[in-house]
N, C-alpha and C. Protein backbone atom coordinates (compact mmCIF):
# COMPACT_ATOMS: atom_id res chain seq x y z
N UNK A 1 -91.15 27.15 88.51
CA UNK A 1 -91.90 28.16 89.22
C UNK A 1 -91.48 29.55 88.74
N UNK A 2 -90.13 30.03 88.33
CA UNK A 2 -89.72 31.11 88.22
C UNK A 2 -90.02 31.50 86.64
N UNK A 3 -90.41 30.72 85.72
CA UNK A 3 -90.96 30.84 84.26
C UNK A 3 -92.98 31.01 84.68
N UNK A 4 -93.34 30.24 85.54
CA UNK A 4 -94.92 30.66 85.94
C UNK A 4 -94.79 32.21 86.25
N UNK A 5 -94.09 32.56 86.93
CA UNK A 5 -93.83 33.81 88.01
C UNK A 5 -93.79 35.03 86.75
N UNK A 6 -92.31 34.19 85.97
CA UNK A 6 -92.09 35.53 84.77
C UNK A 6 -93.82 35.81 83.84
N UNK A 7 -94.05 34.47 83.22
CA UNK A 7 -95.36 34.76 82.83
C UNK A 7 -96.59 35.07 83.19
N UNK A 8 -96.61 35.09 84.14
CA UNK A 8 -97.76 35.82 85.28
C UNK A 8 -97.73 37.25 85.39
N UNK A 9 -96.38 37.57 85.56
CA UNK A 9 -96.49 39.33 85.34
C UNK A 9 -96.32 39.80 84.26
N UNK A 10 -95.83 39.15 82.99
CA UNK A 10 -95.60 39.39 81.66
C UNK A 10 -97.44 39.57 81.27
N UNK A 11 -98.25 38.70 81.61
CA UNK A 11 -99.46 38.61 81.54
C UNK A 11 -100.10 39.95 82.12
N UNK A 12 -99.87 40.19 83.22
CA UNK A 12 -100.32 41.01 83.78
C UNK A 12 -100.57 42.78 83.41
N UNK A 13 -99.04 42.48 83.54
CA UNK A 13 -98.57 44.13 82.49
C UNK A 13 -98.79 44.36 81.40
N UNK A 14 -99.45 43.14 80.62
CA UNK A 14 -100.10 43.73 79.34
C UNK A 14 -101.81 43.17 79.04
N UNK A 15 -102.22 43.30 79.96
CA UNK A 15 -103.61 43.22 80.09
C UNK A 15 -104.06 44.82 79.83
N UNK A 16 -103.17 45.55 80.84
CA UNK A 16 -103.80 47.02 80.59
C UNK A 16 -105.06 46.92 82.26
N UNK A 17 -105.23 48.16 82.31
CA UNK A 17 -105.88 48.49 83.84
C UNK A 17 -107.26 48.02 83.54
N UNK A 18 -107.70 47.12 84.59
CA UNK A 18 -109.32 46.48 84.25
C UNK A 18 -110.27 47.47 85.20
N UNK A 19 -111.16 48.02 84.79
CA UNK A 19 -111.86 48.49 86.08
C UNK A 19 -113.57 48.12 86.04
N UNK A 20 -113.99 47.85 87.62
CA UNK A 20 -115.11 46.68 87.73
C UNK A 20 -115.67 48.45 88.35
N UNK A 21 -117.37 47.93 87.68
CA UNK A 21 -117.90 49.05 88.15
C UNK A 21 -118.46 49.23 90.18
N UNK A 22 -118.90 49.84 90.64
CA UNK A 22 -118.63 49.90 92.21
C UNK A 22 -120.28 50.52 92.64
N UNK A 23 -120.77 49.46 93.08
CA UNK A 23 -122.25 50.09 93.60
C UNK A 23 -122.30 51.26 94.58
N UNK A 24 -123.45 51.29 94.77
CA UNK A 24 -123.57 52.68 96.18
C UNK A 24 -123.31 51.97 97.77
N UNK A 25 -123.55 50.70 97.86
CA UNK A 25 -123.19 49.75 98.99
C UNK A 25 -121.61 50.13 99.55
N UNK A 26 -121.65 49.99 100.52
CA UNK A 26 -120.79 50.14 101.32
C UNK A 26 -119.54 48.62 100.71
N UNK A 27 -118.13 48.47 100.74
CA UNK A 27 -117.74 47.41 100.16
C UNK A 27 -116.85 47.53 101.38
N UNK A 28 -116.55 46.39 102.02
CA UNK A 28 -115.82 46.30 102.66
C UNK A 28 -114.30 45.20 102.28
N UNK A 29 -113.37 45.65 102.01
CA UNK A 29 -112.14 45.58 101.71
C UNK A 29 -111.74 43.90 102.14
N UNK A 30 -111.15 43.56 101.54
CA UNK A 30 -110.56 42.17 101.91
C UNK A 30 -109.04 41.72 101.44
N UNK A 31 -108.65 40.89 101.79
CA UNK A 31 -106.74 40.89 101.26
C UNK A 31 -106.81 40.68 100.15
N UNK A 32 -105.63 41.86 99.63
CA UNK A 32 -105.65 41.73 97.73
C UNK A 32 -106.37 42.74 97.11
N UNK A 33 -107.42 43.13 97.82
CA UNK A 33 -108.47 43.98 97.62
C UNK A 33 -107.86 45.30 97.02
N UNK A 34 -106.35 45.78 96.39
CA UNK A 34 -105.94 47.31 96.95
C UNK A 34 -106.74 48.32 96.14
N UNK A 35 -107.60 48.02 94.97
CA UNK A 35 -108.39 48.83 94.52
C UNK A 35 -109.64 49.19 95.39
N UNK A 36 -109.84 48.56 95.88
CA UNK A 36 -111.23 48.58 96.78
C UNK A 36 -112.20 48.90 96.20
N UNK A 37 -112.39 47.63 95.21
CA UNK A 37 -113.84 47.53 94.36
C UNK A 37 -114.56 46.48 94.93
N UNK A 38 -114.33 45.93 95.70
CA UNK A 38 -114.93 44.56 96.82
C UNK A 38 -114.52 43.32 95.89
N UNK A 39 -113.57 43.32 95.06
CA UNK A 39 -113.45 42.07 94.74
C UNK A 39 -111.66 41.65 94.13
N UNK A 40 -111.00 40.48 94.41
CA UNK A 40 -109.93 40.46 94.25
C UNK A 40 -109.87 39.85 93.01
N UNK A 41 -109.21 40.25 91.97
CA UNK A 41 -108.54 39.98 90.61
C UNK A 41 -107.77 40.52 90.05
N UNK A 42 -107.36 40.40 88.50
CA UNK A 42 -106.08 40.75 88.06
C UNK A 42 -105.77 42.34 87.76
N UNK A 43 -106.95 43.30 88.17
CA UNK A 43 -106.39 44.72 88.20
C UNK A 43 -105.93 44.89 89.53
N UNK A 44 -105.50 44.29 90.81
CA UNK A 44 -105.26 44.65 92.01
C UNK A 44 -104.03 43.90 91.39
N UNK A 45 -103.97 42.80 90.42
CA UNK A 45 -102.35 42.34 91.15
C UNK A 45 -101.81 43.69 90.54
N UNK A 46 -102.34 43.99 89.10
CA UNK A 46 -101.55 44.48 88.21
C UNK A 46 -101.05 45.96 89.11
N UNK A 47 -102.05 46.49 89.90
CA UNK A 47 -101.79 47.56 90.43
C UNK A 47 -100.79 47.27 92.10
N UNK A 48 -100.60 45.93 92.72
CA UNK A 48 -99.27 45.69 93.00
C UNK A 48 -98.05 46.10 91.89
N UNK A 49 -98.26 45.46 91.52
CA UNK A 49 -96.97 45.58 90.59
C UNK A 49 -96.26 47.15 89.92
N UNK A 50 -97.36 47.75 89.41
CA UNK A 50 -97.51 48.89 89.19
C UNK A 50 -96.76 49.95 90.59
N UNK A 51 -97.39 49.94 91.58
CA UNK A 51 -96.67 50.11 93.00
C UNK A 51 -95.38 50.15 93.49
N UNK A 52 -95.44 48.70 93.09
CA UNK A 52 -93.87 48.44 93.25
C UNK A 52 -92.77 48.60 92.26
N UNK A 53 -92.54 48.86 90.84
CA UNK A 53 -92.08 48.96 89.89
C UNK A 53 -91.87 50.72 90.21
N UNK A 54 -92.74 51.46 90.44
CA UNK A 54 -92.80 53.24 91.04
C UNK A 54 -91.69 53.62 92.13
N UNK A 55 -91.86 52.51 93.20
CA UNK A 55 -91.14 52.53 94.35
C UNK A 55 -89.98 52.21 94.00
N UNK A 56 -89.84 51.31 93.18
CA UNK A 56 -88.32 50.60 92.93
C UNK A 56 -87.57 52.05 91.80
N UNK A 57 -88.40 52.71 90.86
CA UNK A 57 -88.01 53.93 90.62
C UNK A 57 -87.78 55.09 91.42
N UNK A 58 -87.89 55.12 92.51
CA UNK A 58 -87.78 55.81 94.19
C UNK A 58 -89.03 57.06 93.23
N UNK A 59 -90.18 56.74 93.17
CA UNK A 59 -91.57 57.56 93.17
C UNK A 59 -92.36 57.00 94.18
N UNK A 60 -93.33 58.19 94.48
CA UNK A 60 -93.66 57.80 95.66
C UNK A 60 -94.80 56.90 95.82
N UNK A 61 -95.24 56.02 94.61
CA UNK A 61 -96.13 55.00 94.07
C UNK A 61 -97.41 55.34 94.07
N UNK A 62 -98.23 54.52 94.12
CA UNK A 62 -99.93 54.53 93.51
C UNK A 62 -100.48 54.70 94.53
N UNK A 63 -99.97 53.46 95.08
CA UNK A 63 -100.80 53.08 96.60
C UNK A 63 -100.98 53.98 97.96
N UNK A 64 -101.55 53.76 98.77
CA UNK A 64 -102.05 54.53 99.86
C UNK A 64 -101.01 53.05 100.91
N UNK A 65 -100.65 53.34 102.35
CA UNK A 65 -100.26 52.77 102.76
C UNK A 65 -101.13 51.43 103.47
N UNK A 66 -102.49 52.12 103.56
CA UNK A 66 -103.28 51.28 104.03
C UNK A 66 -103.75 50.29 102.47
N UNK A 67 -103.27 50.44 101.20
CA UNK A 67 -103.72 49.41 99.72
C UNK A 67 -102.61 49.00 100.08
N UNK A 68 -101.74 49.23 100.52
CA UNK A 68 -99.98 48.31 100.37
C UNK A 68 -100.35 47.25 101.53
N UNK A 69 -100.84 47.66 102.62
CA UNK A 69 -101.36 46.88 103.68
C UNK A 69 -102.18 45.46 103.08
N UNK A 70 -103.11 46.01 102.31
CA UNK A 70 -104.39 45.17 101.79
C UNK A 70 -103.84 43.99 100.69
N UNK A 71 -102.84 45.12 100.19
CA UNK A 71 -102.16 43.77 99.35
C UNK A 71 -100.86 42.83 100.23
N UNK A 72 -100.22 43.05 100.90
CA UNK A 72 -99.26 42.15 101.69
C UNK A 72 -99.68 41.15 102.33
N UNK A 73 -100.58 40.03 101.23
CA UNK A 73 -101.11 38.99 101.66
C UNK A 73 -100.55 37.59 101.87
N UNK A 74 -98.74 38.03 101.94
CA UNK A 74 -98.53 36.95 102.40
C UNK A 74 -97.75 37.33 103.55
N UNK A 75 -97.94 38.55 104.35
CA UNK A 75 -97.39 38.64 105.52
C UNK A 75 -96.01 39.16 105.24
N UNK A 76 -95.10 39.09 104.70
CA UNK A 76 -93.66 39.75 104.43
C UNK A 76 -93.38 40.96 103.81
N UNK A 77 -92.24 41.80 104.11
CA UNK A 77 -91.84 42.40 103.42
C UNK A 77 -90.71 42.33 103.15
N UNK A 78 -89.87 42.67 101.41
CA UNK A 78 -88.86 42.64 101.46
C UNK A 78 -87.98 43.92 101.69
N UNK A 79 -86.80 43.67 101.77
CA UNK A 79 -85.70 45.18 101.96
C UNK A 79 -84.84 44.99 100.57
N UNK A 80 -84.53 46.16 100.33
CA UNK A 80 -83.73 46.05 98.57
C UNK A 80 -82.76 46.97 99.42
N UNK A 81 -81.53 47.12 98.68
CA UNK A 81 -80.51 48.10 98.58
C UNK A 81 -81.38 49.67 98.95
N UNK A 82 -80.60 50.34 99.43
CA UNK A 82 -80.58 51.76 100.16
C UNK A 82 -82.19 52.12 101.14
N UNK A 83 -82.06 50.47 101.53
CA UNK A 83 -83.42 50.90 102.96
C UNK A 83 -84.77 50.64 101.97
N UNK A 84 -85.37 50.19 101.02
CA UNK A 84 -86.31 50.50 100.60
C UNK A 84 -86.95 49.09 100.75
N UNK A 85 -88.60 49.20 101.49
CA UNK A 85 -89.00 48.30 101.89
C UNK A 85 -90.24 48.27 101.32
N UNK A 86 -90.77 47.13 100.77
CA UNK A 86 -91.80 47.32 100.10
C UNK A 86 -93.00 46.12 101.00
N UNK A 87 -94.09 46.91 101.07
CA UNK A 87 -95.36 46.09 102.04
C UNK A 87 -96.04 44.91 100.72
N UNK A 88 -96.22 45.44 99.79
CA UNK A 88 -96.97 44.68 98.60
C UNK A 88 -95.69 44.48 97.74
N UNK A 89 -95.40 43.09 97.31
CA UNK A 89 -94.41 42.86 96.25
C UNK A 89 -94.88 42.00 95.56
N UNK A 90 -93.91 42.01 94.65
CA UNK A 90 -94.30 40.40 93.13
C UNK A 90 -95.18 39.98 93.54
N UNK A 91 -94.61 39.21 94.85
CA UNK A 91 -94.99 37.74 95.59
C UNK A 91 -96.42 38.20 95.54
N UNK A 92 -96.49 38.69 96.46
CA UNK A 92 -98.35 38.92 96.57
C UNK A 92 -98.87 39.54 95.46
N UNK A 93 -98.63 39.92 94.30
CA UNK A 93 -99.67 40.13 93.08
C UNK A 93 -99.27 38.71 92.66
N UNK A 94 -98.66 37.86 92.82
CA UNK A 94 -98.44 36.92 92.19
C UNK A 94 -99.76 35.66 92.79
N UNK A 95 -99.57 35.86 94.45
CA UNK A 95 -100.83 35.08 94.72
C UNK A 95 -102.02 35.54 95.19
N UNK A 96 -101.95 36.69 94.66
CA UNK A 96 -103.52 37.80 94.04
C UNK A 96 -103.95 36.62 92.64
N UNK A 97 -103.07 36.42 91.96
CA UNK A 97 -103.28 35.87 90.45
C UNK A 97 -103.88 34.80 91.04
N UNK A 98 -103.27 33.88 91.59
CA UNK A 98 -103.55 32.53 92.16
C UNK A 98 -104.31 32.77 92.52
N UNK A 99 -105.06 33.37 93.44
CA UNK A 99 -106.06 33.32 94.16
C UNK A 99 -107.74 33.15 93.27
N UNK A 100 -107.09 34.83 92.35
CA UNK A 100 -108.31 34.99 91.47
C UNK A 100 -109.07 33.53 90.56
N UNK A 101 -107.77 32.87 90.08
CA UNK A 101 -107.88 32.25 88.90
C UNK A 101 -108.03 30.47 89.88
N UNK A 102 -107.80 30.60 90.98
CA UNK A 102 -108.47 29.37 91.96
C UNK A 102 -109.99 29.18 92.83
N UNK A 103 -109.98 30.99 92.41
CA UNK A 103 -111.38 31.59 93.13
C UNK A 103 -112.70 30.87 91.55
N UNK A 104 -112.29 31.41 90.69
CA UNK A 104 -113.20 31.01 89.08
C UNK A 104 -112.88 29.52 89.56
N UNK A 105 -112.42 28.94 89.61
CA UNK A 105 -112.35 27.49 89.64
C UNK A 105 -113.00 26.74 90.91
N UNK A 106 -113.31 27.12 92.27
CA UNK A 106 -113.83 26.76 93.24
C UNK A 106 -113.71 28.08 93.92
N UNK A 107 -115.47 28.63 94.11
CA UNK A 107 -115.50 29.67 94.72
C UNK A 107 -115.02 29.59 96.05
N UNK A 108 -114.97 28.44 97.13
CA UNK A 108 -114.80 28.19 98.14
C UNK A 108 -113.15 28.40 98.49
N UNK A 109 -112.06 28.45 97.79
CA UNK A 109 -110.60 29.00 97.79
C UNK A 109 -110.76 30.49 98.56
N UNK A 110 -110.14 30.58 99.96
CA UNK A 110 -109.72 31.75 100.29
C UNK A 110 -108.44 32.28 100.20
N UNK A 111 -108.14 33.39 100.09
CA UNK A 111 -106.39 34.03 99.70
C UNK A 111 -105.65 32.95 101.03
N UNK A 112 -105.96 32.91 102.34
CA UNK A 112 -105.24 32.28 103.43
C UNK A 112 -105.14 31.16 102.94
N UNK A 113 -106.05 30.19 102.51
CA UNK A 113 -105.56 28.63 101.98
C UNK A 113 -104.76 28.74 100.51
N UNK A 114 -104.65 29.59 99.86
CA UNK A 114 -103.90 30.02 98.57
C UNK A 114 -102.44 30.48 98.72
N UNK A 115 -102.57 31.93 99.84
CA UNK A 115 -100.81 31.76 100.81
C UNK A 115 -100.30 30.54 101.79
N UNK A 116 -101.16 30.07 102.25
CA UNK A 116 -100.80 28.66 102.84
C UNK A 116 -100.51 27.48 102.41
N UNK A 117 -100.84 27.35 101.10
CA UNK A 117 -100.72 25.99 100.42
C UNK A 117 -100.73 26.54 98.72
N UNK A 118 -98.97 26.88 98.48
CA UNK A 118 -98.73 27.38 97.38
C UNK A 118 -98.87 26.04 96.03
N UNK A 119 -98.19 24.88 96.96
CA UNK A 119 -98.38 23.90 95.61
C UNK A 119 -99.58 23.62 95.23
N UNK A 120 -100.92 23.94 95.81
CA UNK A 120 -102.01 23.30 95.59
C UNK A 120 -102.78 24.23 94.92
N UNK A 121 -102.37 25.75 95.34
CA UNK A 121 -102.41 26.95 94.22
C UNK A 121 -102.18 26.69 92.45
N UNK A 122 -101.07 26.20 92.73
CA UNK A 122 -100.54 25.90 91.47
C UNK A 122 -101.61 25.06 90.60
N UNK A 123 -101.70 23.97 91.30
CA UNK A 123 -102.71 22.60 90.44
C UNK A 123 -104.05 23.45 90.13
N UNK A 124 -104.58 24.64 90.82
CA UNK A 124 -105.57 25.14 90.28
C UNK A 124 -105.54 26.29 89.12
N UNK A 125 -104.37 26.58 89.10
CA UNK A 125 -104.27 27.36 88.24
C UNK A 125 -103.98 26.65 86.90
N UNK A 126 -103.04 25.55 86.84
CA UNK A 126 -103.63 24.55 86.14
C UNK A 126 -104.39 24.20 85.65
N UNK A 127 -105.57 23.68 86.61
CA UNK A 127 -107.20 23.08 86.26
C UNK A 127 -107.67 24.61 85.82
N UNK A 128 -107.33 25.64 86.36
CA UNK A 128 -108.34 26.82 85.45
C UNK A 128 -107.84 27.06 84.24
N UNK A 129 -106.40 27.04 83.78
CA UNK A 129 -105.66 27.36 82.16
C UNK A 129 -106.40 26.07 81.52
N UNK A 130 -106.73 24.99 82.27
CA UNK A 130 -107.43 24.02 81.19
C UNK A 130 -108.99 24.02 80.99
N UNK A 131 -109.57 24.77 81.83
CA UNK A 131 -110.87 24.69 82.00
C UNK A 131 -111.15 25.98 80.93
N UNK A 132 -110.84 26.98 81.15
CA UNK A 132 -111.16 28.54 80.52
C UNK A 132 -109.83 29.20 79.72
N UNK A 133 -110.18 29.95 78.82
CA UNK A 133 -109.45 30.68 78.28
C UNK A 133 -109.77 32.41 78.50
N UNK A 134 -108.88 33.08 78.53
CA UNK A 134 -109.16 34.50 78.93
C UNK A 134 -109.28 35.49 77.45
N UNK A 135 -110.54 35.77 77.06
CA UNK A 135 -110.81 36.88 75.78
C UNK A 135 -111.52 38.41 76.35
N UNK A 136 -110.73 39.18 76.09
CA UNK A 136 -111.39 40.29 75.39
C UNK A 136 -112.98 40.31 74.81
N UNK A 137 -113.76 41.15 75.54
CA UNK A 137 -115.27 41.13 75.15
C UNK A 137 -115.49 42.76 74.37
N UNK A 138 -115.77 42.39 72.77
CA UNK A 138 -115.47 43.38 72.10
C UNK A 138 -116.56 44.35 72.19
N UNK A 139 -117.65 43.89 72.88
CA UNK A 139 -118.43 45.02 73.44
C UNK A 139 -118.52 46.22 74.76
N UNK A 140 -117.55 45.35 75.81
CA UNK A 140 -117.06 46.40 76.92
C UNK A 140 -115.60 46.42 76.85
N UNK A 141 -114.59 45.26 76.02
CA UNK A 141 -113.37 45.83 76.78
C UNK A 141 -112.91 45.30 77.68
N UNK A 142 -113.73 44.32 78.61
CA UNK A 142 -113.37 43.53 79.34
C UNK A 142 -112.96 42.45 79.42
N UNK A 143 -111.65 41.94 80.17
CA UNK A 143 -111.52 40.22 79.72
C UNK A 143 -112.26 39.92 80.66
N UNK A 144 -112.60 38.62 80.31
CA UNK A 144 -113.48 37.63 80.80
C UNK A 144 -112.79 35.93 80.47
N UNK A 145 -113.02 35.00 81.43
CA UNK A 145 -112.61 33.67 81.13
C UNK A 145 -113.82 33.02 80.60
N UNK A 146 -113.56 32.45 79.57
CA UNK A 146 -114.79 31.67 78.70
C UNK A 146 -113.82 29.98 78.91
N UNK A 147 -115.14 29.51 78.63
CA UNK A 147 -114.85 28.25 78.93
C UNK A 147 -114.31 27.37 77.52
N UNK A 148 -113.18 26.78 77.60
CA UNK A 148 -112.76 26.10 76.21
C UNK A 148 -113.68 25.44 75.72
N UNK A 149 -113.46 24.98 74.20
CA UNK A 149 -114.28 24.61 73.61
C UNK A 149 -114.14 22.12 74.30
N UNK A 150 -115.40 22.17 74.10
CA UNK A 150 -115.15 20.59 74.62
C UNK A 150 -114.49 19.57 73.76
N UNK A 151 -114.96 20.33 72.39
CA UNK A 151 -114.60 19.44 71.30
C UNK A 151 -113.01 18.86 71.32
């Protein structure tokens, strides 16, 4: 678990900042959500992380207290040395990741059955590293998961 964990944010931090474009509709926010583009994926974990890596530099981070809120989707916070408490950590960009990459695999996965049932998180993230591969689309810039080849 702790080699998934390392490569999950190793992944993360070098994706680079994704940004999804944002209609005139009203979007209403959901857990994980801390960009508040109405949809949870790997620029919210990355911008956990981002957050917390600021804070752990004692800056006063990215986030708004109410995005630290949005991301603390598994309910905890931790305490580090000299009082510093963080609302959004690893953990939850970590099952931001899970979530996203169980969400492409069965839209029906909510973040609550994803923090609730971490081993079964896992097997989907699994079935999605075998189902899709993640490329760069050299016309926007965007990754996208394409589906492996069958052959």
């Amino acid at each position: 678990m702790k080699k998934l964990s390392i490569g999950i944010i190793t992944g993360v931090l070098l994706c680079g900042m994704l940004t999804a474009p944002v209609s005139a509709e009203e979007i209403i926010p959901q857990m994980g959500d801390v960009n508040l583009d109405g949809t949870v994926n790997i620029a919210d974990a990355q911008l956990i992380l981002r957050d917390y890596v600021e804070v752990m530099c004692q800056l006063d981070g990215s986030l708004t207290k109410e995005q630290r809120a949005l991301g603390n989707v598994d309910g905890k916070t931790e305490k580090f040395p000299d009082s510093i408490e963080f609302i959004a950590s690893v953990s939850d960009a970590e099952f931001v990741l899970i979530y996203y990459c169980a969400h492409l695999v069965d839209p029906t996965v909510t973040m609550e059955s994803v923090v609730g049932r971490e081993l079964k998180s896992d097997a989907a993230l699994v079935a999605f590293n075998e189902k899709y591969r993640i490329e760069q689309n050299p016309e926007t810039g965007v990754l996208e998961a394409v589906l492996r080849d069958q052959t």
